[in-house]
Protein backbone atom coordinates (compact mmCIF):
# COMPACT_ATOMS: atom_id res chain seq x y z
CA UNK A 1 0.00 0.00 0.00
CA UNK A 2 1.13 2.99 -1.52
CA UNK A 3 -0.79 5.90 0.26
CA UNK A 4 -0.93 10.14 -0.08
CA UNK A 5 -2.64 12.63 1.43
CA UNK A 6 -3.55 16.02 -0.83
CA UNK A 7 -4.78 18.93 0.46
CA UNK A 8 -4.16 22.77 0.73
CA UNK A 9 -2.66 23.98 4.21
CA UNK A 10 -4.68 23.62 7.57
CA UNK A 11 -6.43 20.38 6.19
CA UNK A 12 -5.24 17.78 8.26
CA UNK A 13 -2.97 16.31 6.45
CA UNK A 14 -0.31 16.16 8.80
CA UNK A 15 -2.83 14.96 11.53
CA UNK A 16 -4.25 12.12 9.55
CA UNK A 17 -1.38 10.84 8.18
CA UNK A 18 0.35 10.19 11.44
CA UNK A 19 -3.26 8.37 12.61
CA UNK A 20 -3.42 6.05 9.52
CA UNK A 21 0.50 5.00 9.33
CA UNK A 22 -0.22 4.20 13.33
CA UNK A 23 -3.83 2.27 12.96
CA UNK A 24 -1.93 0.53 9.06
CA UNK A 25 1.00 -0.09 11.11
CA UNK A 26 2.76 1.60 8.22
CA UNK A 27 6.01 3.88 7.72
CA UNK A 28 4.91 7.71 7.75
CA UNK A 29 6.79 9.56 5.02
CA UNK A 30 6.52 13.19 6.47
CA UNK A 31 6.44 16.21 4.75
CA UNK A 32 9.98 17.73 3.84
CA UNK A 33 8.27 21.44 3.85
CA UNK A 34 7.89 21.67 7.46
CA UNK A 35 11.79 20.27 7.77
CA UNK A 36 12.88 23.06 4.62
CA UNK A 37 10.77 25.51 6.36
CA UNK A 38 12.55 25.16 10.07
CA UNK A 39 15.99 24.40 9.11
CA UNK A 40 16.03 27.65 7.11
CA UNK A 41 14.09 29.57 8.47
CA UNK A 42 11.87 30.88 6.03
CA UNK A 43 9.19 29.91 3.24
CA UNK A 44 10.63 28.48 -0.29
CA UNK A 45 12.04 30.84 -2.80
CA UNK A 46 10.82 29.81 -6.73
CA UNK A 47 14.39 28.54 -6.92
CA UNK A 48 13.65 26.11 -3.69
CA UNK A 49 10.80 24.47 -5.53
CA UNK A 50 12.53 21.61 -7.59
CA UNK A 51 15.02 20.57 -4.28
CA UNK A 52 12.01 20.06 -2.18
CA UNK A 53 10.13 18.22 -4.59
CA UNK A 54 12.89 15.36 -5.50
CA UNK A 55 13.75 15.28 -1.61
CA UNK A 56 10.15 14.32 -0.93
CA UNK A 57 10.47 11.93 -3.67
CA UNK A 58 13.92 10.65 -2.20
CA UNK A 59 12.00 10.27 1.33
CA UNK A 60 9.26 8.29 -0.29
CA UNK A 61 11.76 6.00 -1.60
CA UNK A 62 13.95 5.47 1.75
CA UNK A 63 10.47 5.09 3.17
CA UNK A 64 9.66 2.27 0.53
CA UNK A 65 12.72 0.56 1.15
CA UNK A 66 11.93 0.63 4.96
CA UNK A 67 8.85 -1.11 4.96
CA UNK A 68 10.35 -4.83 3.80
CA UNK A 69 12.97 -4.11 6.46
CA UNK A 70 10.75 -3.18 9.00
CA UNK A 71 7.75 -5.55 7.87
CA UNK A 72 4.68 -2.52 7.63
CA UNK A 73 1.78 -3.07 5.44
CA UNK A 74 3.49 0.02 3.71
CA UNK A 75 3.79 4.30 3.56
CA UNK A 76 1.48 7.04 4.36
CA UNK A 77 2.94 10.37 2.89
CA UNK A 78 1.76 12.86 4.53
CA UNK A 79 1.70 14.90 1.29
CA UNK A 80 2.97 14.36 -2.35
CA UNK A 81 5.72 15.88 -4.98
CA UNK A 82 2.08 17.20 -6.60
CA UNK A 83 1.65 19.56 -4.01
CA UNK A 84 4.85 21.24 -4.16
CA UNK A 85 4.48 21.73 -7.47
CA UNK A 86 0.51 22.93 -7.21
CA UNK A 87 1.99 25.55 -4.89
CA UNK A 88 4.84 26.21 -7.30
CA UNK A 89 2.27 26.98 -9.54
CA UNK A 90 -0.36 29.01 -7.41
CA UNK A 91 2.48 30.89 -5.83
CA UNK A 92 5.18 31.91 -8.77
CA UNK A 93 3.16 30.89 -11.69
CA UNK A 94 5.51 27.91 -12.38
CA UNK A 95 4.21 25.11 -13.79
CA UNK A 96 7.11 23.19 -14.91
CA UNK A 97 7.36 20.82 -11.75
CA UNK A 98 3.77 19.26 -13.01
CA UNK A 99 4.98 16.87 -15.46
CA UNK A 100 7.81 15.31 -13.09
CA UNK A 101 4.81 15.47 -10.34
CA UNK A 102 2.13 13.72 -12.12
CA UNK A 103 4.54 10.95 -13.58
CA UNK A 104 5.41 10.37 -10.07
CA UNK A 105 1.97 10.22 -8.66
CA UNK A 106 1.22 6.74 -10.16
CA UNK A 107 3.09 5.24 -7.93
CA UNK A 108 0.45 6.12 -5.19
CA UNK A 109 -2.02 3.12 -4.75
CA UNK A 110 -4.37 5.54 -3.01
CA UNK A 111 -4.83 9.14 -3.15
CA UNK A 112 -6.84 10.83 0.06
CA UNK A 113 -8.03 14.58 -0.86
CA UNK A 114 -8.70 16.36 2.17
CA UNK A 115 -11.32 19.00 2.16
CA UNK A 116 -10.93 22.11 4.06
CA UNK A 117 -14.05 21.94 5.78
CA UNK A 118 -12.89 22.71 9.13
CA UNK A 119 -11.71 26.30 10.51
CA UNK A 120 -8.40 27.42 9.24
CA UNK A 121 -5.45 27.86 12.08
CA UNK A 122 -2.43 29.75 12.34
CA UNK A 123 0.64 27.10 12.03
CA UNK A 124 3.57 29.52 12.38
CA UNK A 125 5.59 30.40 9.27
CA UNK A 126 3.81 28.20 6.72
CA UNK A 127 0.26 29.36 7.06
CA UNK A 128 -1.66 32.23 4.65
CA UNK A 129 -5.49 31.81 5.53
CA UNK A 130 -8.25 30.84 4.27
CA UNK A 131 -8.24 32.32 1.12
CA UNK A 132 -4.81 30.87 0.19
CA UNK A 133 -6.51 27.70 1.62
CA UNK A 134 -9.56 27.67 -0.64
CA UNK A 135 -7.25 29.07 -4.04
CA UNK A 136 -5.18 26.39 -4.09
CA UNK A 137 -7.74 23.30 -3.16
CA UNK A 138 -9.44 24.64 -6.16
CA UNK A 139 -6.41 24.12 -8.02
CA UNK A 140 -5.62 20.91 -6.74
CA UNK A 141 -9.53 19.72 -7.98
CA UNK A 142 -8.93 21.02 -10.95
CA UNK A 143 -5.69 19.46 -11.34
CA UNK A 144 -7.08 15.99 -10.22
CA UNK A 145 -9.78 16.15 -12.67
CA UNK A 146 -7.94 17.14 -15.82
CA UNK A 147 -5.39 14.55 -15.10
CA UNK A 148 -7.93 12.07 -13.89
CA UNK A 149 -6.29 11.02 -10.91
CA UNK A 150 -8.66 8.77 -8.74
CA UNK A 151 -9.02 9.67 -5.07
CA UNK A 152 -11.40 9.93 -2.57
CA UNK A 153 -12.66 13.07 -0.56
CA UNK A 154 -12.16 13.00 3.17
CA UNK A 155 -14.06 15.17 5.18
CA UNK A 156 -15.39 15.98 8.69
CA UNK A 157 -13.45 15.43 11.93
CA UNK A 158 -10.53 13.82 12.47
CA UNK A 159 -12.68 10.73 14.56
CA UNK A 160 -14.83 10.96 10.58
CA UNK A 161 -11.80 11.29 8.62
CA UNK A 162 -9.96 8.44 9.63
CA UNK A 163 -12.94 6.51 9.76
CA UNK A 164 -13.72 7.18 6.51
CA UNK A 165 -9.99 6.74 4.89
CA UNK A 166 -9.79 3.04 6.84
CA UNK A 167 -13.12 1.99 5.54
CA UNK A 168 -11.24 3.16 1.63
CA UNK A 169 -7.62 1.74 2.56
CA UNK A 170 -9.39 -1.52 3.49
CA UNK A 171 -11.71 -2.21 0.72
């Protein structure tokens, strides 16, 4: 099991992810934006956009090779390559991480899009609000449709998200 989570900031992503690779007794793959973020301080520059996307791809793939050592069912990622390059896009009008993303993105066996149906917080240094929020999960539906990516819609709380990503992991 090959598993993502999609969604724009202050979805739950983060939250979920860690509850599913726990309940799957899977290896979590977190997201290299927070680490980028906190080791330097600041948000990605334009430039930073391809180096974060291969080194979540690179932490996918230590996280692959994990789970025979380890003996999990498989990985959770708490996000995807896609996203940094839907925020590439929504944020410097560059869209020429999609390509590399998408090819990538087959190797998911599930994709989870998170809704952002809950109240947006504050997160520090990586948050923009709602607006930003709603833009780019827009983007991302659009994106999913055009390229006709499967997934499935999570919403609700986290007690009705996980509930409802189990019940599509395990069918």
């Amino acid at each position: 099991m090959h598993v993502c989570l999609l969604g724009a900031e202050c979805t739950g992503k983060t939250t979920l992810a860690t509850a599913l690779a726990q309940e799957l007794d899977a290896v979590l793959v977190p997201e290299y934006l927070r680490a980028f973020v906190q080791q330097h301080g600041r948000v990605p520059a334009a430039q930073d956009q391809a180096a974060i996307l291969r080194t979540q791809m690179a932490w996918e793939a230590d996280a692959v090779q994990r789970v025979t050592q380890a003996g999990k069912t498989g990985i959770v990622c708490d996000t995807a390559p896609l996203m940094t390059a839907v925020y590439s896009a929504h944020y410097f009008g560059d869209t020429a991480l999609l390509p590399e993303a998408l090819a990538h993105h087959a190797r998911y066996t599930h994709t989870l899009l998170l809704e952002p149906d809950f109240p947006w917080q504050a997160d520090g240094s990586q948050r923009d609000g709602p607006a930003t929020r709603d833009a780019v999960h827009r983007r991302l539906c659009t994106l999913l449709a055009e390229a006709a990516i499967t997934h499935t819609r999570i919403t609700g709380t986290l007690a009705q998200r996980l509930h409802h990503a189990l019940v599509c992991l395990r069918t």
